[in-house]
Protein backbone atom coordinates (compact mmCIF):
# COMPACT_ATOMS: atom_id res chain seq x y z
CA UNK A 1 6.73 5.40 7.33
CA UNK A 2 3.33 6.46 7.35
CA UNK A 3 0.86 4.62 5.51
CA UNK A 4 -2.74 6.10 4.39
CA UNK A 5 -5.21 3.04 4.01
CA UNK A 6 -8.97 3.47 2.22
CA UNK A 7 -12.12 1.86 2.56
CA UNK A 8 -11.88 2.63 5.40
CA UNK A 9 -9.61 5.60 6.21
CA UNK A 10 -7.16 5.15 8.86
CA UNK A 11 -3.40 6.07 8.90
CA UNK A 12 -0.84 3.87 10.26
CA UNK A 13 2.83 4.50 10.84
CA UNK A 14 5.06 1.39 10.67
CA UNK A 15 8.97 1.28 10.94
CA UNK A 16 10.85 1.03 7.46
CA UNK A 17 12.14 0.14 5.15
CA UNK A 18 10.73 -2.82 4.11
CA UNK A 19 9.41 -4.50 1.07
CA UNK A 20 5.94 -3.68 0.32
CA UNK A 21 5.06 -7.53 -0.08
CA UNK A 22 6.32 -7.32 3.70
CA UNK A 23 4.44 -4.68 4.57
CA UNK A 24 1.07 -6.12 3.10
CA UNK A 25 1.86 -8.67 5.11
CA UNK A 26 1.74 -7.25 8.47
CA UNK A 27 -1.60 -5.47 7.45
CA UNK A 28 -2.95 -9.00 6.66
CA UNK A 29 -4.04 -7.23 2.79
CA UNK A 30 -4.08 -9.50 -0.20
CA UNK A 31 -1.43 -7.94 -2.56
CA UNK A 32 -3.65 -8.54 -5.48
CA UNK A 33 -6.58 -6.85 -3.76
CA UNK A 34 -4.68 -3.71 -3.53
CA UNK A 35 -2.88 -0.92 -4.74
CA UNK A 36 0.17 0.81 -3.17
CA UNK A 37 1.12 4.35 -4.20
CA UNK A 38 4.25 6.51 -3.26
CA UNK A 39 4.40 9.83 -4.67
CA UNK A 40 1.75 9.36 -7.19
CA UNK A 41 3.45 6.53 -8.28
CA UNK A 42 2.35 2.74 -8.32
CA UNK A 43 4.85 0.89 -6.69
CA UNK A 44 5.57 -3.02 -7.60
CA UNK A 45 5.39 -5.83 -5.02
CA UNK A 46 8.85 -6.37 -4.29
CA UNK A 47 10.39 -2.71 -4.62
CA UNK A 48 11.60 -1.13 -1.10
CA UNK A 49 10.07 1.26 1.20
CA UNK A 50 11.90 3.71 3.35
CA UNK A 51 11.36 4.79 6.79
CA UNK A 52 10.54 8.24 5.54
CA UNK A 53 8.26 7.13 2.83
CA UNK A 54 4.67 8.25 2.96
CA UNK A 55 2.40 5.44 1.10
CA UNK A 56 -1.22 4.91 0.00
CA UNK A 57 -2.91 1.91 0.08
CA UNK A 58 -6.20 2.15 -1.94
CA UNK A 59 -8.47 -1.07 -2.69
CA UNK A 60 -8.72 -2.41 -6.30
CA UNK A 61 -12.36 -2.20 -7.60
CA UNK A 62 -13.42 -3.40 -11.19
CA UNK A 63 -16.41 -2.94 -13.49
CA UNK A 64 -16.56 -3.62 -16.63
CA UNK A 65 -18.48 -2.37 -19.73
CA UNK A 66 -22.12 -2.62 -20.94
């Protein structure tokens, strides 16, 4: 799978599938510090990658209002 990870940009290609809690993992990434996105699509903690996905991992930032 090939993984596109922000802040900063790098890709990375891993073997699949595995669990996205696995895959955090291996980066060494938080899972609450994070946001992983297949297809447009936020994908939950323990939901299954395959070898052939392509993901994005993009940091979670927060503000808030004045």
């Amino acid at each position: 799978m090939i993984i596109q990870l922000r802040n900063p940009q790098r890709t990375v290609e891993m073997e699949g599938p595995m669990a996205v809690t696995a895959l955090l993992v291996r980066l060494d990434i938080p899972r609450e510090s994070v946001l992983v996105i297949r297809d447009g699509t936020l994908v939950p903690g323990d939901a299954m990658l395959g070898r052939d996905d392509s993901i994005e991992i993009r940091s979670v930032i927060s503000g808030g209002a004045r």
